[in-house]
C-alpha atoms as a PDB file:
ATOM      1  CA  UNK A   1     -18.046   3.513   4.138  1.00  0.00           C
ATOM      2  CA  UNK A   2     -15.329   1.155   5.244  1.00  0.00           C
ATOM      3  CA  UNK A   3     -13.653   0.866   2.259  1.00  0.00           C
ATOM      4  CA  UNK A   4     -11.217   3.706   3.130  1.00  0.00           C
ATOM      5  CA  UNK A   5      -9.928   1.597   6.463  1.00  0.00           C
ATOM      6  CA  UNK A   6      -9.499  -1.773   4.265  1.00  0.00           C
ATOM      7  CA  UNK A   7      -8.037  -0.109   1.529  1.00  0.00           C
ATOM      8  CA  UNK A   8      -5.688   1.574   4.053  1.00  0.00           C
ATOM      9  CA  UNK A   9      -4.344  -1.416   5.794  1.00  0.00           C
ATOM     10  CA  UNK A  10      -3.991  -3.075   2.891  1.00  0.00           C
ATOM     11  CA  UNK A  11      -2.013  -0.340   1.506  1.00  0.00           C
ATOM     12  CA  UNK A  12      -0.076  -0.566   4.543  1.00  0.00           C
ATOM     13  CA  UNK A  13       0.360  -4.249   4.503  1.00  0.00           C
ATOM     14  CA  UNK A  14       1.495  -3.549   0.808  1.00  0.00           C
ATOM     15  CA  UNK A  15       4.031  -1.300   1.687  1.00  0.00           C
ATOM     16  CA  UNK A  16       5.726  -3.678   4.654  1.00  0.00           C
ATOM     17  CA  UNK A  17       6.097  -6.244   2.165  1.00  0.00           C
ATOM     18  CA  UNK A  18       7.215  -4.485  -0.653  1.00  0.00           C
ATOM     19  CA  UNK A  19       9.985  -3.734   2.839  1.00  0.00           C
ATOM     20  CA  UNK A  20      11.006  -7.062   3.022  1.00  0.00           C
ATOM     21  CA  UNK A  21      10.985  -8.666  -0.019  1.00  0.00           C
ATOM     22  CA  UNK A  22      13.852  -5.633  -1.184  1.00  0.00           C
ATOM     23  CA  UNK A  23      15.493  -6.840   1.524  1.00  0.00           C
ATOM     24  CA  UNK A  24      16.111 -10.214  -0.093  1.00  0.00           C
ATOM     25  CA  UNK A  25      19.059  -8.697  -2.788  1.00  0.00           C
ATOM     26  CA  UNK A  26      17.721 -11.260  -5.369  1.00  0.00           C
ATOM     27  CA  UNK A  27      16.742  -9.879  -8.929  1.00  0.00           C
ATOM     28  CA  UNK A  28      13.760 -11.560  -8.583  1.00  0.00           C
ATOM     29  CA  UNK A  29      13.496  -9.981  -4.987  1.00  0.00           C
ATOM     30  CA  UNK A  30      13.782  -6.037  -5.871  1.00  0.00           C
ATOM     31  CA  UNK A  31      11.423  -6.940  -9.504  1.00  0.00           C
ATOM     32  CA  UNK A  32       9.003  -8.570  -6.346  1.00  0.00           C
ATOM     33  CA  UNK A  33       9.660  -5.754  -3.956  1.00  0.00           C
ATOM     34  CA  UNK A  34       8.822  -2.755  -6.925  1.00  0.00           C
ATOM     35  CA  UNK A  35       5.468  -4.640  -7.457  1.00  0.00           C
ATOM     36  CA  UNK A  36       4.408  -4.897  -3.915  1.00  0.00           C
ATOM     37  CA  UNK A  37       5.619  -0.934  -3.197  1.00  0.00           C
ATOM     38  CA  UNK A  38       3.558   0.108  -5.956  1.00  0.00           C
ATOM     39  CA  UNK A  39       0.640  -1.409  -5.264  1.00  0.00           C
ATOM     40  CA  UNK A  40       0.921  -0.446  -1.433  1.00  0.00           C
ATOM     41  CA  UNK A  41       1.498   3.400  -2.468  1.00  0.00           C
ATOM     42  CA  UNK A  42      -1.816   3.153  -5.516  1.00  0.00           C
ATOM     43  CA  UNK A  43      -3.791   1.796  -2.322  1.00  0.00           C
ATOM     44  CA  UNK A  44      -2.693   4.231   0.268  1.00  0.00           C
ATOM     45  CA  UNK A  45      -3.237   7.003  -2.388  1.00  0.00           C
ATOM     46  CA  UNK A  46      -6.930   5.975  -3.406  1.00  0.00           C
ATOM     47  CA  UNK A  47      -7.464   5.470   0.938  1.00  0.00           C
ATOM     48  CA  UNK A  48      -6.046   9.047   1.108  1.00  0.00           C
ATOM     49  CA  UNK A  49      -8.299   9.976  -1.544  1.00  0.00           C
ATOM     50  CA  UNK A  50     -11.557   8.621   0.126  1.00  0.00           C
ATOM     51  CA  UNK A  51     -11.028   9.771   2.991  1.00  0.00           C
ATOM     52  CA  UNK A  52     -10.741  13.780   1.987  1.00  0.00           C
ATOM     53  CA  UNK A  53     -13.897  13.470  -0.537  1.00  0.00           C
ATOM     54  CA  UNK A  54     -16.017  11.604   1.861  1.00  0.00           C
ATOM     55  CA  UNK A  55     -14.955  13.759   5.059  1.00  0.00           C
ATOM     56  CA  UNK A  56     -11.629  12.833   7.034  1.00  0.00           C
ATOM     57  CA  UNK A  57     -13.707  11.589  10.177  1.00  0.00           C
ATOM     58  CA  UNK A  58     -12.309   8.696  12.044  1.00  0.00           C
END
């Protein structure tokens, strides 16, 4: 099941952006950088989550 590793990344990838866009210091840039940094922790979570009910084997 590989949809743990893409969900993962993309998580990840999530989270690095959500990184930069709150370094911008725009309002539109922090409203940008909340959206992104949620959505990168709901996919790490639900990665973190498939891997321990489907067995944490890499």
């Amino acid at each position: 099941m590989s949809a743990k590793y893409i969900l993962g990344a993309l998580g990840v990838v999530f989270l690095v952006l959500g990184a930069r866009a709150a370094t911008r210091g725009t309002p539109a840039g922090r409203i940008q950088a909340r959206t992104w940094l949620l959505i990168g922790a709901i996919f790490v979570v639900v990665s973190g989550w498939l891997f321990l009910s489907t067995g944490a084997t890499l």
